[in-house]
C-alpha atoms as a PDB file:
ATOM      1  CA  UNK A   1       1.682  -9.357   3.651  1.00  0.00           C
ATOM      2  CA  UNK A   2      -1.560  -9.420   1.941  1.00  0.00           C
ATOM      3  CA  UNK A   3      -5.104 -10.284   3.488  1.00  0.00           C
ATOM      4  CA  UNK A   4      -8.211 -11.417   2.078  1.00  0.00           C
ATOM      5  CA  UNK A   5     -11.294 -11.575   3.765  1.00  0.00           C
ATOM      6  CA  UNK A   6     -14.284 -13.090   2.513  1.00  0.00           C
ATOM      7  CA  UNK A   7     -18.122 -12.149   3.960  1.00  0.00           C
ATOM      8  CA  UNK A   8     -21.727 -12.741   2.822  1.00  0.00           C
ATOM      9  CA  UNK A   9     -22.141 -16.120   2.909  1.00  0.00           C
ATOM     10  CA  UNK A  10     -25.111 -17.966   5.165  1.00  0.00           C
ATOM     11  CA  UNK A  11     -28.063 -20.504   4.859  1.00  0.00           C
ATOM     12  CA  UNK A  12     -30.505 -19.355   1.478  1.00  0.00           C
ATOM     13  CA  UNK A  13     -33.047 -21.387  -0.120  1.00  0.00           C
ATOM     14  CA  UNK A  14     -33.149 -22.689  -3.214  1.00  0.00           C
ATOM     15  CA  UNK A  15     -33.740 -20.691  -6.150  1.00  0.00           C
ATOM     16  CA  UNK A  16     -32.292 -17.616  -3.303  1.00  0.00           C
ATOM     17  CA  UNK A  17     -29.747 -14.939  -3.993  1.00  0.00           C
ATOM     18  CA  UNK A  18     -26.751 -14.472  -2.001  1.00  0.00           C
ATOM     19  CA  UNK A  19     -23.436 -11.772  -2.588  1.00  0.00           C
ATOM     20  CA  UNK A  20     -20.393 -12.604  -1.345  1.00  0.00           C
ATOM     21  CA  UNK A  21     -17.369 -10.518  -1.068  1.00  0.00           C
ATOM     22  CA  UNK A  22     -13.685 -10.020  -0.912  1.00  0.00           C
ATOM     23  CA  UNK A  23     -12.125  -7.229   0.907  1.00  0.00           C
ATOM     24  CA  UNK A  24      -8.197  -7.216   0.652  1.00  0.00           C
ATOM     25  CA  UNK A  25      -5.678  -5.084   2.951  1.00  0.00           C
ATOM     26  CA  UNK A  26      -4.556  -3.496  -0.140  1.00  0.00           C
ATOM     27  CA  UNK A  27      -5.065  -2.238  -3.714  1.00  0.00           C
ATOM     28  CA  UNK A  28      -6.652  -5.417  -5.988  1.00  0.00           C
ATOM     29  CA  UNK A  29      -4.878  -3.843  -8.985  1.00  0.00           C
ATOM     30  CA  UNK A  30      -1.388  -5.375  -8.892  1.00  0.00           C
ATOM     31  CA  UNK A  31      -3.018  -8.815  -8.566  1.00  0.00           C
ATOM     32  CA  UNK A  32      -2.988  -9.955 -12.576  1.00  0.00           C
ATOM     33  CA  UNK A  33      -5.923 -11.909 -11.493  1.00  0.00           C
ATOM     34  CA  UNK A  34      -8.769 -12.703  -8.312  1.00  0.00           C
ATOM     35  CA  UNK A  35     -10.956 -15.137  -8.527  1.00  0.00           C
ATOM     36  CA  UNK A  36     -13.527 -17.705  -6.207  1.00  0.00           C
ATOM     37  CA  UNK A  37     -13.164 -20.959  -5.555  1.00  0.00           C
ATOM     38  CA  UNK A  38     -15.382 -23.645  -3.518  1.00  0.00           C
ATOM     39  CA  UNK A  39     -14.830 -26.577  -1.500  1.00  0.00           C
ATOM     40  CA  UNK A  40     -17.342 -29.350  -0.334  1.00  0.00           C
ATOM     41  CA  UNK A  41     -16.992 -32.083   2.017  1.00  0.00           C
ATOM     42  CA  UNK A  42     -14.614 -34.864   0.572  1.00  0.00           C
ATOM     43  CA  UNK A  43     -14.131 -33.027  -2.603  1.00  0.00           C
ATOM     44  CA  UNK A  44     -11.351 -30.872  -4.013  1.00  0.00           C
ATOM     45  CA  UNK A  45     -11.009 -27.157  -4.268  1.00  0.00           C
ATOM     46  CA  UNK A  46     -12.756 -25.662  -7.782  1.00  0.00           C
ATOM     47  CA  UNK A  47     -12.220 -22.737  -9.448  1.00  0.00           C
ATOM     48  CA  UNK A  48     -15.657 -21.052 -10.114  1.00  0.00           C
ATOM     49  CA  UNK A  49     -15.270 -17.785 -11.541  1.00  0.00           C
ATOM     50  CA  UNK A  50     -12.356 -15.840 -12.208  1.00  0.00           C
ATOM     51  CA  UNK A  51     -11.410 -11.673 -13.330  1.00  0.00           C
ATOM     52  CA  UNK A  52      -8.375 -10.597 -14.484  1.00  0.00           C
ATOM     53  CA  UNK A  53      -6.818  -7.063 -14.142  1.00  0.00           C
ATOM     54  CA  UNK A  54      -7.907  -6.236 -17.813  1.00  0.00           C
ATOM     55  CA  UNK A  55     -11.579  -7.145 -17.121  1.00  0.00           C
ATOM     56  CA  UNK A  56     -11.729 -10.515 -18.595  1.00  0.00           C
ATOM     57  CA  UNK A  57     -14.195 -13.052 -16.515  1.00  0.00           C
ATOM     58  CA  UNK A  58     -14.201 -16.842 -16.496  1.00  0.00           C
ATOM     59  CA  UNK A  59     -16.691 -19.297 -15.348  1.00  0.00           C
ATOM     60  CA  UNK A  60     -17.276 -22.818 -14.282  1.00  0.00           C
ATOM     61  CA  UNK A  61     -19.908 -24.488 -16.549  1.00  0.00           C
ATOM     62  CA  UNK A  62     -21.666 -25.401 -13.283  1.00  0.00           C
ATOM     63  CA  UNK A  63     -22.285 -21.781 -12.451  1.00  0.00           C
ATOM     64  CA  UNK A  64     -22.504 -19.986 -16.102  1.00  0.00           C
ATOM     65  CA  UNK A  65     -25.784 -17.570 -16.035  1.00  0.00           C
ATOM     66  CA  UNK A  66     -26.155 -18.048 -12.693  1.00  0.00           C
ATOM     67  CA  UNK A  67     -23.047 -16.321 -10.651  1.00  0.00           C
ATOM     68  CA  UNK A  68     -21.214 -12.983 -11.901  1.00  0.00           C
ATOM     69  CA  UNK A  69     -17.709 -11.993 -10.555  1.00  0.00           C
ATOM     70  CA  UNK A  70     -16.836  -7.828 -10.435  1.00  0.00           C
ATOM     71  CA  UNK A  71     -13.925  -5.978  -8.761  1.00  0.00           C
ATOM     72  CA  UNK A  72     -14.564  -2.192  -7.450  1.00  0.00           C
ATOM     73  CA  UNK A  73     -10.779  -1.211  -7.317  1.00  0.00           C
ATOM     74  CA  UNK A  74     -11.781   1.740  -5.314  1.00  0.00           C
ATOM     75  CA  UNK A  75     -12.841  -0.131  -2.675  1.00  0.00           C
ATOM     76  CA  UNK A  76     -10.198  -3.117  -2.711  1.00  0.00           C
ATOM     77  CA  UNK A  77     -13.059  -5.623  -3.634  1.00  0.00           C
ATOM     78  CA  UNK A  78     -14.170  -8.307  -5.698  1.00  0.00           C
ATOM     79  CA  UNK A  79     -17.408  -9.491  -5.420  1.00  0.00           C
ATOM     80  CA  UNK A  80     -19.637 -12.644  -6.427  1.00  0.00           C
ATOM     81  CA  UNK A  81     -23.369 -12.302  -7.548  1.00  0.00           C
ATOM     82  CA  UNK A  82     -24.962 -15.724  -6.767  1.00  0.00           C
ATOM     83  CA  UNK A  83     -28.503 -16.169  -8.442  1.00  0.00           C
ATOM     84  CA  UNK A  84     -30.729 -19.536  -8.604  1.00  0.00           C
ATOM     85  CA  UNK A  85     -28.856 -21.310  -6.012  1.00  0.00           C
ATOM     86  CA  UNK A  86     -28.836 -24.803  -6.007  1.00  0.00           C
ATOM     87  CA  UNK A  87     -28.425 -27.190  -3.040  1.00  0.00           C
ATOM     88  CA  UNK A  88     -25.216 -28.445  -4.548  1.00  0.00           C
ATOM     89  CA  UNK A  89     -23.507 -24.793  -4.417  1.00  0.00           C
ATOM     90  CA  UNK A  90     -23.266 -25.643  -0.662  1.00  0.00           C
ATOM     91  CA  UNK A  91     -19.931 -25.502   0.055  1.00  0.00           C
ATOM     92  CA  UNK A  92     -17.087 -22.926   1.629  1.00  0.00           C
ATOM     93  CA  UNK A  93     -16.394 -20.136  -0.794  1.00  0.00           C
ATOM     94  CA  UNK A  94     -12.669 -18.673  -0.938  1.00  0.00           C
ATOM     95  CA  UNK A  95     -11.095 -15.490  -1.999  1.00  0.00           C
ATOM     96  CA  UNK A  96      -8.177 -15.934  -3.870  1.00  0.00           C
ATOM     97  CA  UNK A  97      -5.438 -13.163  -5.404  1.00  0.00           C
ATOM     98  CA  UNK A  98      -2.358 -13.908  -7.877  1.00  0.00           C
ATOM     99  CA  UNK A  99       0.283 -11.813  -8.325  1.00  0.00           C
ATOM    100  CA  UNK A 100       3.768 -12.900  -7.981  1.00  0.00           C
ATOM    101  CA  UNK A 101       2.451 -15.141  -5.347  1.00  0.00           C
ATOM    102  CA  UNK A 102      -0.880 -16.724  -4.444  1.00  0.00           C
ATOM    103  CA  UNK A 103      -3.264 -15.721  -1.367  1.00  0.00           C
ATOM    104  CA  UNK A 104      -6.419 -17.048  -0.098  1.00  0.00           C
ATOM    105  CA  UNK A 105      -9.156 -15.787   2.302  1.00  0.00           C
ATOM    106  CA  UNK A 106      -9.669 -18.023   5.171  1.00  0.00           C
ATOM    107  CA  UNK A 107     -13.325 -18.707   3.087  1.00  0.00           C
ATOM    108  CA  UNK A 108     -17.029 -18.265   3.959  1.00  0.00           C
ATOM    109  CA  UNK A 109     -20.006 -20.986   4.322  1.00  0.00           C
ATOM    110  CA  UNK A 110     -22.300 -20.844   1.776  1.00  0.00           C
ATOM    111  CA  UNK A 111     -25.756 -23.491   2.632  1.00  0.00           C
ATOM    112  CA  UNK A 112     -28.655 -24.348  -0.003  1.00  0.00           C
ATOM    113  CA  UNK A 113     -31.162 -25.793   1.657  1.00  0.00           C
ATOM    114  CA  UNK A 114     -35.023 -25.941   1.703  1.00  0.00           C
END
């Protein structure tokens, strides 16, 4: 059974930094892909960046220039850089893995506010 477990997330200010990161039970490689996704109150569940096991990032337009994804495969982690935060990047940030199947991290509170 896999695990993912998310951590770095808390209360920044505007315009603040924050890392976030997923730590999985096992080696990231045999996922084809990881990737982050946010909810917010009373709205669905976005993709917002995405890596694949050959390297290859994606972003949301929302968050392009502003967040960067990375895996350390030593370490069983994917990170995600988040620079010039916004108030409307408040929301619970999940892990999620895709391999044969799909797993998610139970997800981490991330709050923008002034």
């Amino acid at each position: 059974q896999v695990q993912l477990v998310e951590s770095g997330g808390g209360l920044v200010q505007p315009g603040g930094s924050l890392r976030l990161s997923c730590a999985a039970s096992g080696s990231i490689a045999r996922f084809n892909a990881m990737g982050w996704y946010r909810q917010a109150p009373g709205k669905q569940r976005e993709l917002i960046a995405g890596i694949t096991s050959g390297g290859n990032t994606n972003y949301a337009d929302s968050v392009k220039g502003r967040f960067t994804i990375s895996a350390d495969n030593a370490k069983n982690t994917v990170y995600l850089q988040m620079n010039s935060l916004k108030p409307e990047d408040t929301a619970v940030y999940y892990c999620n893995a895709a391999s044969r199947l799909i797993y998610w991290g139970q997800g981490t509170q991330v709050t923008v506010s002034s």
